[in-house]
C-alpha atoms as a PDB file:
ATOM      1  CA  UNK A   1      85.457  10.791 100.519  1.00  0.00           C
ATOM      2  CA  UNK A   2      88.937  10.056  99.021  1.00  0.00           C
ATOM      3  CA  UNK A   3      87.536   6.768  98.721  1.00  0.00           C
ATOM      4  CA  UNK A   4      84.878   7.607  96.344  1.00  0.00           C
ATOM      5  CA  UNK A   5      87.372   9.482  94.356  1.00  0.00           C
ATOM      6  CA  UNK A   6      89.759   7.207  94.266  1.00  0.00           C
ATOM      7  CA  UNK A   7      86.977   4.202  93.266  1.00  0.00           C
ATOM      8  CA  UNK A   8      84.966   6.261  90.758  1.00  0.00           C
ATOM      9  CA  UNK A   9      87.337   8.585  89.162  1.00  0.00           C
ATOM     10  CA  UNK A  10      85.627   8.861  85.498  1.00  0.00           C
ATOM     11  CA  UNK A  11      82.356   9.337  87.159  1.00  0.00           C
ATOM     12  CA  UNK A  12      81.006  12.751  86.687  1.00  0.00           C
ATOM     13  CA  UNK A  13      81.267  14.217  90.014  1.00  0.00           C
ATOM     14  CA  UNK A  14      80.157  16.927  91.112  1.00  0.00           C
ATOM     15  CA  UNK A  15      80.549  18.925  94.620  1.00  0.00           C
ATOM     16  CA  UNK A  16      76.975  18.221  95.512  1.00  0.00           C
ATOM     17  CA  UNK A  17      77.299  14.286  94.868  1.00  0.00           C
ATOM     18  CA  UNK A  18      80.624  14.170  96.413  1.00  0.00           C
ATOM     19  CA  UNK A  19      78.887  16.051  99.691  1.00  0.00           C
ATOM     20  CA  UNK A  20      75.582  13.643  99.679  1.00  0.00           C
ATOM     21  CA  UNK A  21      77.884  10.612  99.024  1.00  0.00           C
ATOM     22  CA  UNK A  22      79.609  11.810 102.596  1.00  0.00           C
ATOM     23  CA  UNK A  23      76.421  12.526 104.175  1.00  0.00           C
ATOM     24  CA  UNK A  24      77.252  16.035 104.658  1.00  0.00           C
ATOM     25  CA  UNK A  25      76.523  19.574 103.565  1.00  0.00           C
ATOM     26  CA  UNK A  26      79.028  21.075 100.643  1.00  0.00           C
ATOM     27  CA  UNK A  27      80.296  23.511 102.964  1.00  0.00           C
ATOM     28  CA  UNK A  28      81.638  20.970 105.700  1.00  0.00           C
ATOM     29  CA  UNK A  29      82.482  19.184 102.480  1.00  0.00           C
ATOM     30  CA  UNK A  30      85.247  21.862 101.577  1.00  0.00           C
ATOM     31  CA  UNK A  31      85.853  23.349 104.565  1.00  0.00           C
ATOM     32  CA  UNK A  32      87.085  19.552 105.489  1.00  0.00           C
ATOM     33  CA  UNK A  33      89.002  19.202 102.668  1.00  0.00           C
ATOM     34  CA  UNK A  34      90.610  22.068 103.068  1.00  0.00           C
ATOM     35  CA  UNK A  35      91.908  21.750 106.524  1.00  0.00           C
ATOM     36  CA  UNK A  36      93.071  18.363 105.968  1.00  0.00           C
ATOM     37  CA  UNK A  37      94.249  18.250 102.667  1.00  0.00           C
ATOM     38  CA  UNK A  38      94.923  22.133 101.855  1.00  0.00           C
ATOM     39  CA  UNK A  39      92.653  21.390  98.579  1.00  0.00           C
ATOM     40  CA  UNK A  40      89.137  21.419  96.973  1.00  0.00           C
ATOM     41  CA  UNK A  41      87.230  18.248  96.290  1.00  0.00           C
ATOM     42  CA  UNK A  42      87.116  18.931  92.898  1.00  0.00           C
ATOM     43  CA  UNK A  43      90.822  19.292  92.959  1.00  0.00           C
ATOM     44  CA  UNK A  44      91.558  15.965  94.424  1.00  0.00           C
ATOM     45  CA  UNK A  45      89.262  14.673  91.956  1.00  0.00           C
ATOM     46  CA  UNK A  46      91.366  16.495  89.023  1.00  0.00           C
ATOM     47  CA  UNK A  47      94.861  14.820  90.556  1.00  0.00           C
ATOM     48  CA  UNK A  48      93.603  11.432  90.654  1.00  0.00           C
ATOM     49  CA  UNK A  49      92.071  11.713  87.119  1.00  0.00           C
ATOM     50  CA  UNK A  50      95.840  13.353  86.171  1.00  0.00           C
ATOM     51  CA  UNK A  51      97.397  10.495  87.943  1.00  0.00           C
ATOM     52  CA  UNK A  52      95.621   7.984  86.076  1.00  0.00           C
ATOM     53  CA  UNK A  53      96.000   9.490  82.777  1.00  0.00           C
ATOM     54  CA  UNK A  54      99.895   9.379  83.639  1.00  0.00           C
ATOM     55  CA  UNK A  55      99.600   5.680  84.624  1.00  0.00           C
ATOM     56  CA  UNK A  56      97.723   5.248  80.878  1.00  0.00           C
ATOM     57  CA  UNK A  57     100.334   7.208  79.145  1.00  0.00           C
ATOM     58  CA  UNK A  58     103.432   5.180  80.188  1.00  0.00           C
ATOM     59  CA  UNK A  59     101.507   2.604  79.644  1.00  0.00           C
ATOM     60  CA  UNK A  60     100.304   2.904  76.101  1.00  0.00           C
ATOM     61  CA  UNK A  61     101.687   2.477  73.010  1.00  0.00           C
ATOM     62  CA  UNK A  62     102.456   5.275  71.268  1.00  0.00           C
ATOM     63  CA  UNK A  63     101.980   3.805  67.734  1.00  0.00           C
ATOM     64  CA  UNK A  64      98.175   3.108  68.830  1.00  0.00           C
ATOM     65  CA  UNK A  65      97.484   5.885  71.479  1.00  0.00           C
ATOM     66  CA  UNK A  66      97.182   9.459  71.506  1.00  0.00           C
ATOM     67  CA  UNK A  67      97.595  12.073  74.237  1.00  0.00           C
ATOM     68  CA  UNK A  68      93.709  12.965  73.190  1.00  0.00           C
ATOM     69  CA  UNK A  69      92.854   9.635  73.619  1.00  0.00           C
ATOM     70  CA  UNK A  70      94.166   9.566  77.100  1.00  0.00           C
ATOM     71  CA  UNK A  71      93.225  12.874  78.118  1.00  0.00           C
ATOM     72  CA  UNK A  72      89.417  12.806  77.197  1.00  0.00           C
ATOM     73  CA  UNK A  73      89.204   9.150  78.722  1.00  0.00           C
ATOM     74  CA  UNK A  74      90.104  10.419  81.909  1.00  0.00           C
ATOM     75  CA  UNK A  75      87.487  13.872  81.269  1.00  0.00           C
ATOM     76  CA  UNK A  76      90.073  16.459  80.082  1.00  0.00           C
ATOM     77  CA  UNK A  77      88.786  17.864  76.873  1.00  0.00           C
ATOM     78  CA  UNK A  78      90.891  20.982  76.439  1.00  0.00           C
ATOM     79  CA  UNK A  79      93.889  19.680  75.522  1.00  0.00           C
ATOM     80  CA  UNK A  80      96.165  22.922  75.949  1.00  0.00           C
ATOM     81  CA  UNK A  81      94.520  22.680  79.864  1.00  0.00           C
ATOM     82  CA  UNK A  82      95.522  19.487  80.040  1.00  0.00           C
ATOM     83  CA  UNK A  83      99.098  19.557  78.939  1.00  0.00           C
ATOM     84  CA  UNK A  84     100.056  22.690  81.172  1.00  0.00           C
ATOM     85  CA  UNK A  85      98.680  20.959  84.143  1.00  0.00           C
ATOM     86  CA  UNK A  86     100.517  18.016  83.552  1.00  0.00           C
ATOM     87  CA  UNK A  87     103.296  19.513  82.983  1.00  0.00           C
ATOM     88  CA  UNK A  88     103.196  21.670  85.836  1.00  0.00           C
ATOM     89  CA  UNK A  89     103.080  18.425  87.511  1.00  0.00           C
ATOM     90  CA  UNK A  90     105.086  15.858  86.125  1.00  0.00           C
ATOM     91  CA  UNK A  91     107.540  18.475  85.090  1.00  0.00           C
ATOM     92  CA  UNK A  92     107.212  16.782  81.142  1.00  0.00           C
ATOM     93  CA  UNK A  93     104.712  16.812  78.630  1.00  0.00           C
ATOM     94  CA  UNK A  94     102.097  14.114  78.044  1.00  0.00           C
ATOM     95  CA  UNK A  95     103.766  13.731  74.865  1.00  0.00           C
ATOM     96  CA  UNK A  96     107.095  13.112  76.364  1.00  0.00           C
ATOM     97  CA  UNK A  97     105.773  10.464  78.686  1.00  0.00           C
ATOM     98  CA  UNK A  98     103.802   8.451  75.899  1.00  0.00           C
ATOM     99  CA  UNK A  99     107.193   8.234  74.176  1.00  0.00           C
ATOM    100  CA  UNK A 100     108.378   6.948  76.797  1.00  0.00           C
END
C-alpha cells in the first residue's frame, strides 16, 4: 500500500480507495498500518506529500516560488497547518528551507 502512496501522492486518496486499492476492508487497512508502521494511512500519505513538498522547496527558486505554491501543489491548503507540521518535522520553516 506504501506503494500506491509513494506512486500517487497528489492523488486524492482517501481511506476507502487506499483499502480497495489493497483488496482489503478499511479496518485491516489500519489495523495493518498500525502494527507495522505505528501510523494511519492517511498519515503516511501526509509524510510523503510533506516529504515531497521539502524536496520542491530546496529545490525551487525562491525569486519564482512561494511556500503557497509548494504547499497547495502537494494538497496543503492551510498554510498555518502546514508550516507547524513542517516544522515540527524538519525542525525549520518552509520559509527557511526555500531560502535555502
Amino acid at each position: 500500500m506504501l506503494a500506491a502512496i509513494e506512486a500517487e501522492p497528489g492523488r486524492a486518496w482517501r481511506l476507502a480507495d487506499l483499502a480497495g486499492t489493497a483488496g482489503v476492508s478499511a479496518r485491516s487497512l489500519q489495523e495493518a498500518f498500525q502494527r507495522e508502521l505505528g501510523s494511519t494511512p492517511l498519515e503516511q500519505l501526509r509524510l510523503v506529500r510533506l516529504t515531497r513538498a521539502r524536496r520542491d522547496l530546496q529545490a525551487a527558486d525562491p525569486g519564482t516560488t512561494s511556500v503557497t505554491d509548494v504547499a497547495a501543489r502537494w494538497g496543503f491548503f492551510h498554510l498555518g497547518r502546514f508550516s507547524q507540521v513542517y516544522r515540527e518535522t524538519y525542525r525549520e520553516l518552509p520559509s527557511q528551507t526555500l531560502a535555502g
